[in-house]
C-alpha atoms as a PDB file:
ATOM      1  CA  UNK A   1      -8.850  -1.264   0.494  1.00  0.00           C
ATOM      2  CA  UNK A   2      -7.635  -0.735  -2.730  1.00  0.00           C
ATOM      3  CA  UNK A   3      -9.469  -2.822  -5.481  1.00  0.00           C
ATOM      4  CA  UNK A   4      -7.548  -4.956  -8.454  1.00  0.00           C
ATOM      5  CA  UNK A   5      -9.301  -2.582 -11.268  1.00  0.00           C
ATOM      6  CA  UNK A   6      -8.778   0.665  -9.327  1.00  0.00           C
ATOM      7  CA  UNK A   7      -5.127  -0.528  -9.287  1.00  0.00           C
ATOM      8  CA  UNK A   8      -4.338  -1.096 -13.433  1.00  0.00           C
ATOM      9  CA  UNK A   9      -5.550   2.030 -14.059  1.00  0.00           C
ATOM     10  CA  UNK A  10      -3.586   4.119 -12.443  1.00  0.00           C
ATOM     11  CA  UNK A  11      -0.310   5.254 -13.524  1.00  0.00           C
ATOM     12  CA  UNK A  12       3.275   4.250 -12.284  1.00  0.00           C
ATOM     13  CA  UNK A  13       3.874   7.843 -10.370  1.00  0.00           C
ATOM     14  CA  UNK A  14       0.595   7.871  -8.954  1.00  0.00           C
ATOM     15  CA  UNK A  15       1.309   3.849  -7.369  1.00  0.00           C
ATOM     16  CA  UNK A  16       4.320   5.038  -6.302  1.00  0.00           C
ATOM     17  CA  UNK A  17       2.936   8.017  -4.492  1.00  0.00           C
ATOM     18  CA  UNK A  18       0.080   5.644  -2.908  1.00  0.00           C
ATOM     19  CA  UNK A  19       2.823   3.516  -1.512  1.00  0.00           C
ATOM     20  CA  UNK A  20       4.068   6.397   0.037  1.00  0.00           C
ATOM     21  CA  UNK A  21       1.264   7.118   1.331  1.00  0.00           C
ATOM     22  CA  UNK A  22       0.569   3.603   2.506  1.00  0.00           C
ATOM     23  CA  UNK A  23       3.797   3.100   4.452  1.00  0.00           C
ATOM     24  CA  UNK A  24       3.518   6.283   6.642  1.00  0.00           C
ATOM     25  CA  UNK A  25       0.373   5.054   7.305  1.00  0.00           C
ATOM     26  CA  UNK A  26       1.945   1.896   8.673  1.00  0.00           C
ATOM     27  CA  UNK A  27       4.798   4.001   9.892  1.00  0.00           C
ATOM     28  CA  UNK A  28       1.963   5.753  12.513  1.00  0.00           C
ATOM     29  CA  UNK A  29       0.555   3.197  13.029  1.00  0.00           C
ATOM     30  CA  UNK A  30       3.066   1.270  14.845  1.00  0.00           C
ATOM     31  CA  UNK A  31       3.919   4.599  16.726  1.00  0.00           C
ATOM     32  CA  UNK A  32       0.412   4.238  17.821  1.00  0.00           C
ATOM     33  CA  UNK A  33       1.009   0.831  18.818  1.00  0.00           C
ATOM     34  CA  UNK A  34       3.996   1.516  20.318  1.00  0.00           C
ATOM     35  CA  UNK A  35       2.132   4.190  22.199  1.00  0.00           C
ATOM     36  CA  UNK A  36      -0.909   2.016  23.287  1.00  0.00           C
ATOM     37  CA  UNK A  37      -3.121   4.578  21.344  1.00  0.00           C
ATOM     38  CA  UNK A  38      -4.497   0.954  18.757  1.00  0.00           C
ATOM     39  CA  UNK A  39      -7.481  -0.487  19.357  1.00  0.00           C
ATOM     40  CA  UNK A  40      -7.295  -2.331  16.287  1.00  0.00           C
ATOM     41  CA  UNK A  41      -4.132  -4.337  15.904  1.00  0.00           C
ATOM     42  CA  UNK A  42      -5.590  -5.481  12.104  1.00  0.00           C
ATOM     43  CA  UNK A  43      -4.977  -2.477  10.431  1.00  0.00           C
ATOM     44  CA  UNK A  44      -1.426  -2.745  10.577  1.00  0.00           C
ATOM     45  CA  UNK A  45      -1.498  -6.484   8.568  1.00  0.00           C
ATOM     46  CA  UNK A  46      -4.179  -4.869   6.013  1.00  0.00           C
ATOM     47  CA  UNK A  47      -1.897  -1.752   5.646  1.00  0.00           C
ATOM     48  CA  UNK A  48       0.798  -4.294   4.655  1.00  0.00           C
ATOM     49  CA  UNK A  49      -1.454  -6.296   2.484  1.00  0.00           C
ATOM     50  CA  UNK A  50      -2.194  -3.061   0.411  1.00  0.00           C
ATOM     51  CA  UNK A  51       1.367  -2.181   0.381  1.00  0.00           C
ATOM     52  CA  UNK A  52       1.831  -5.611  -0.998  1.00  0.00           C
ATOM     53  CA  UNK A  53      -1.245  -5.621  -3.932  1.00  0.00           C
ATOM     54  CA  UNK A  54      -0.119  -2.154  -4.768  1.00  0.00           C
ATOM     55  CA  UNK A  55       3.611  -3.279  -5.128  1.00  0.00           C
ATOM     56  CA  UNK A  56       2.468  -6.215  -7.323  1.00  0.00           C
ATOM     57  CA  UNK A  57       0.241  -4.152  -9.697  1.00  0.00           C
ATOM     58  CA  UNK A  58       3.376  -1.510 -10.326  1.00  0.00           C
ATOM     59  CA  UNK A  59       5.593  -4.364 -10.996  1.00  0.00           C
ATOM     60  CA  UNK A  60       3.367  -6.265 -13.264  1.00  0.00           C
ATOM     61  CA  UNK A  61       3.040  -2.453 -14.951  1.00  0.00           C
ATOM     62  CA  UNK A  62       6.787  -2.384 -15.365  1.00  0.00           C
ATOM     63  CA  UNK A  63       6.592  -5.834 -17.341  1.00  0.00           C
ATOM     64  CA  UNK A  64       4.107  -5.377 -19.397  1.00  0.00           C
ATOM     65  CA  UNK A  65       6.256  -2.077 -20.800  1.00  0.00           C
ATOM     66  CA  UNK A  66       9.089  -4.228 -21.487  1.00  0.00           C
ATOM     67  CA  UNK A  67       7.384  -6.388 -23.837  1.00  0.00           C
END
């Protein structure tokens, strides 16, 4: 899980490239599900939830350069 501090130091690029990363997790994962290969059905809302913190941090990146 990716922590708030981790998060603001890292640059746009390499958010971007974590979100990547992140959504082909998710992408597998509901293959997996799909597949009946999941055991745990949580790691698709937590994969989401990181998609979601890491979105937030690269946005509130993209305002603080416009000011």
């Amino acid at each position: 899980m990716a922590k708030k501090k981790d998060l603001t130091t890292k640059t746009e690029s390499e958010l971007q490239k974590v979100i990547r990363e992140k959504r082909l997790a998710l992408r597998d994962f509901y293959f997996d599900l799909a597949g009946g290969k999941v055991t745990n059905v949580k790691k698709g809302k937590n994969i989401k939830k990181e998609v979601a913190r890491i979105m937030t941090a690269w946005r509130k990146k993209e305002l603080m350069e416009n000011k």
